[in-house]
Protein backbone atom coordinates (compact mmCIF):
# COMPACT_ATOMS: atom_id res chain seq x y z
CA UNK A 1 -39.82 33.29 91.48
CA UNK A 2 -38.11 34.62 88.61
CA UNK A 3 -40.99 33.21 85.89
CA UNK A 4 -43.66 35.00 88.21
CA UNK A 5 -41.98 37.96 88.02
CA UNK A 6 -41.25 37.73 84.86
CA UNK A 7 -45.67 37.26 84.00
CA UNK A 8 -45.86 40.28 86.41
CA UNK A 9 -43.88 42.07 83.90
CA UNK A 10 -45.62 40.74 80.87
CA UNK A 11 -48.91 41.85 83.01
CA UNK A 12 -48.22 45.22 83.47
CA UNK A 13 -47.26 45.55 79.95
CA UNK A 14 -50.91 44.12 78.96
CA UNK A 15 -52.43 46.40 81.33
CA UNK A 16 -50.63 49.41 80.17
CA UNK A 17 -51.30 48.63 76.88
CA UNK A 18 -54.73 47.09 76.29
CA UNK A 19 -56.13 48.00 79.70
CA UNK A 20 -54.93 51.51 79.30
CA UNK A 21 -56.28 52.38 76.03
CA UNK A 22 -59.92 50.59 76.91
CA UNK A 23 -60.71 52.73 80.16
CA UNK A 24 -58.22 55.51 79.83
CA UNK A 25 -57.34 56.39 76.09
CA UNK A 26 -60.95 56.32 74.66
CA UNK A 27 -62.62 57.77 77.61
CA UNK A 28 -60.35 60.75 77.32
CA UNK A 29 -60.53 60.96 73.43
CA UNK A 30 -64.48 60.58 73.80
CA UNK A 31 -64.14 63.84 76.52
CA UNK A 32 -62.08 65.97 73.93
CA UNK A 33 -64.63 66.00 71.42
CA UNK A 34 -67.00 67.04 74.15
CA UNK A 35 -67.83 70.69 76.50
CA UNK A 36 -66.17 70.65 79.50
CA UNK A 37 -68.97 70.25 82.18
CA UNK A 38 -68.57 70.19 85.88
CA UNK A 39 -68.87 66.84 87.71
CA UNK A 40 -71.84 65.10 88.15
CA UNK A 41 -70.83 63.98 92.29
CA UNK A 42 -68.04 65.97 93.32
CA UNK A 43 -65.03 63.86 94.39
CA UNK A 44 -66.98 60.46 93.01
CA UNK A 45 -64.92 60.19 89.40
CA UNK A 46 -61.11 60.45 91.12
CA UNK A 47 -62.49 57.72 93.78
CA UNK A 48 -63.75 55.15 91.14
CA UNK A 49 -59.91 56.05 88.89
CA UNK A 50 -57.98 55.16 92.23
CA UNK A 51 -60.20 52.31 92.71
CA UNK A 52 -59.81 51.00 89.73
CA UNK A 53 -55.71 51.24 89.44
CA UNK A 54 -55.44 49.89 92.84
CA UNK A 55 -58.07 46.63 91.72
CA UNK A 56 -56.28 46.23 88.23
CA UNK A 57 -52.47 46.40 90.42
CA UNK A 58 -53.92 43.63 93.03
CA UNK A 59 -55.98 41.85 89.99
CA UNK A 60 -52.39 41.61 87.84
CA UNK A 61 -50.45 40.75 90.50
CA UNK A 62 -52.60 37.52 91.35
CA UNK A 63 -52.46 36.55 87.81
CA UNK A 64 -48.85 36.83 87.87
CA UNK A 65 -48.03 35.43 91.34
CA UNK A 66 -50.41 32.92 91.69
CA UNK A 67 -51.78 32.15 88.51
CA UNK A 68 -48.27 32.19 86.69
CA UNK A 69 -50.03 34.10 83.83
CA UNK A 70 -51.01 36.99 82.63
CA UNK A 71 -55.09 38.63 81.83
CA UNK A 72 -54.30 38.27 78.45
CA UNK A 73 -55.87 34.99 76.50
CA UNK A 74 -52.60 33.74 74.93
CA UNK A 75 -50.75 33.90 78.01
CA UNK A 76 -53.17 33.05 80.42
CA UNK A 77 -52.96 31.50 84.46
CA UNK A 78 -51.64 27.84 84.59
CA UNK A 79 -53.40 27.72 87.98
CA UNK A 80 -57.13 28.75 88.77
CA UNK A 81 -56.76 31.95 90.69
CA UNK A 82 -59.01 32.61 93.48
CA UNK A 83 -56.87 34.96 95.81
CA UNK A 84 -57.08 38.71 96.78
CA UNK A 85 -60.27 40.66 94.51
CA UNK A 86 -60.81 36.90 93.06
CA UNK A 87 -62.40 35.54 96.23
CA UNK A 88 -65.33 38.16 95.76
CA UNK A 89 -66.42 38.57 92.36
CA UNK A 90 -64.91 36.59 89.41
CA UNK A 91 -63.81 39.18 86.95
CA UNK A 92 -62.13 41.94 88.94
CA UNK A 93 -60.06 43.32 85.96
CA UNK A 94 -63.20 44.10 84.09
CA UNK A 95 -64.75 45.72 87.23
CA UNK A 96 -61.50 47.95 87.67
CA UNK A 97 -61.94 49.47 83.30
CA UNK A 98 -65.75 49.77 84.13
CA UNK A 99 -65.04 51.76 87.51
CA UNK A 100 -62.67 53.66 85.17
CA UNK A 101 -64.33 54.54 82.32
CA UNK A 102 -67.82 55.29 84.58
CA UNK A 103 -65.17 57.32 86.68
CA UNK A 104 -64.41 59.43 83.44
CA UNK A 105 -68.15 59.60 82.85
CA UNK A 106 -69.06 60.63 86.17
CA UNK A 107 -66.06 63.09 86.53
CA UNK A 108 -66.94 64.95 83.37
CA UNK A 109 -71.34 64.45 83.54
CA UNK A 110 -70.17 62.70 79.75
CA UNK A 111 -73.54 61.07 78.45
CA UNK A 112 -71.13 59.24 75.48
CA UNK A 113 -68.62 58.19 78.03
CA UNK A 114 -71.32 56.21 80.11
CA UNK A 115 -72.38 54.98 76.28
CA UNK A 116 -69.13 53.74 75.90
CA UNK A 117 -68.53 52.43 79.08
CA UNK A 118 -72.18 50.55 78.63
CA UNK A 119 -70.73 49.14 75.03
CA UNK A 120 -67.75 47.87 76.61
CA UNK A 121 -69.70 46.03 79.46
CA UNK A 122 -72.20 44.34 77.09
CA UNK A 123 -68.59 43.26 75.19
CA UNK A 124 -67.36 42.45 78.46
CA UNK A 125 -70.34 40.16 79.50
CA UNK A 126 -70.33 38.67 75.39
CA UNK A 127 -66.94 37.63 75.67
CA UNK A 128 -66.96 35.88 79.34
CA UNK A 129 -70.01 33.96 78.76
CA UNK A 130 -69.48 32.56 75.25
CA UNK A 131 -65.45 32.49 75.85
CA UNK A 132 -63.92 32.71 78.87
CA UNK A 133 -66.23 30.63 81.25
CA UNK A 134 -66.51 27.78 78.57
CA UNK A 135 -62.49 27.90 78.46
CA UNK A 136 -62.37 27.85 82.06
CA UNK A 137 -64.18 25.41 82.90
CA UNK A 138 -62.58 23.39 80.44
CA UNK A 139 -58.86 23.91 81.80
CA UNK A 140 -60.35 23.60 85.39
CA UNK A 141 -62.78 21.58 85.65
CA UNK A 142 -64.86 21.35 88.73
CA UNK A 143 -62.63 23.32 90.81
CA UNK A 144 -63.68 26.11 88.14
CA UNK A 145 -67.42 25.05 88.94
CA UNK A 146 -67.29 25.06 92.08
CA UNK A 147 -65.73 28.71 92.03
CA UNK A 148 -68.65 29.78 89.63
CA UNK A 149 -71.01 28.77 92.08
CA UNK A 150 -69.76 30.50 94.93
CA UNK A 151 -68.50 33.36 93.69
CA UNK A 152 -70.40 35.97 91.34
CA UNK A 153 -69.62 37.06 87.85
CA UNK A 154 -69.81 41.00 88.66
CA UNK A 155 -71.37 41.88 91.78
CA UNK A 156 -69.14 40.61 94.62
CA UNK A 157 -71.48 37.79 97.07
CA UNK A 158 -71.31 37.58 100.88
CA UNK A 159 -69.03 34.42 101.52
């Protein structure tokens, strides 16, 4: 218990860190260079933030508790996690900074937020298909396979 607590630490210290600055820091240093400007849906930015933290909390905590890792690539899961957000769409984390950062965009009708947020989704998709999959399934193997097939890369599936 202690060396899963101890990745939940080490995860919350990534997603503080690297996480944070991604879909809070820029977003909000993109918006100070900008006109205020009133929301484009009332009430719609704030919903997308709060779903975001609470899917990047839940998202961490799996890595940490049942994975035994952390998001980050040099301290990743020992075990293939498909618990909690996992069992619906494969790459909650990066869900929860897009929700974020289109949150931002939304909140402040920011045309170079959305741009950014667009950027870091084509990064995003770069990095998962010519990195992390190919990793994956190499540590996992079929159960990693199997998972792919059954579970989609963005948009959650029925199950």
């Amino acid at each position: 218990m202690l060396a899963r607590s101890w990745a939940f630490v080490r995860t919350l210290v990534f997603l503080v860190f690297v996480v944070g600055t991604v879909a809070v820091i820029v977003p909000l240093a993109i918006l100070q260079r900008a006109a205020p400007a009133p929301p484009l849906v009332p009430g719609l930015g704030p919903l997308l933030l709060a779903l975001a933290a609470i899917l990047w909390f839940w998202s961490g905590f799996g890595f940490s508790f049942v994975g035994r890792g952390t998001p980050s690539p040099i301290d990743a899961p020992r075990a293939l996690v498909v618990w909690g957000p996992y069992r619906y769409v494969r790459n909650p984390m990066y869900v929860a900074v897009l929700l974020a950062i289109f949150g931002f965009a939304i909140e402040n009708s920011s045309i170079a937020v959305a741009l950014y947020g667009l950027a870091v989704f084509v990064a995003f998709h770069a990095f998962v298909l010519w990195y992390e999959e190919p990793t994956l399934e190499r540590r996992f193997g079929d159960d990693y396979v199997r998972y792919k097939r059954t579970v989609g890369r963005w948009i959650p599936r029925p199950r």
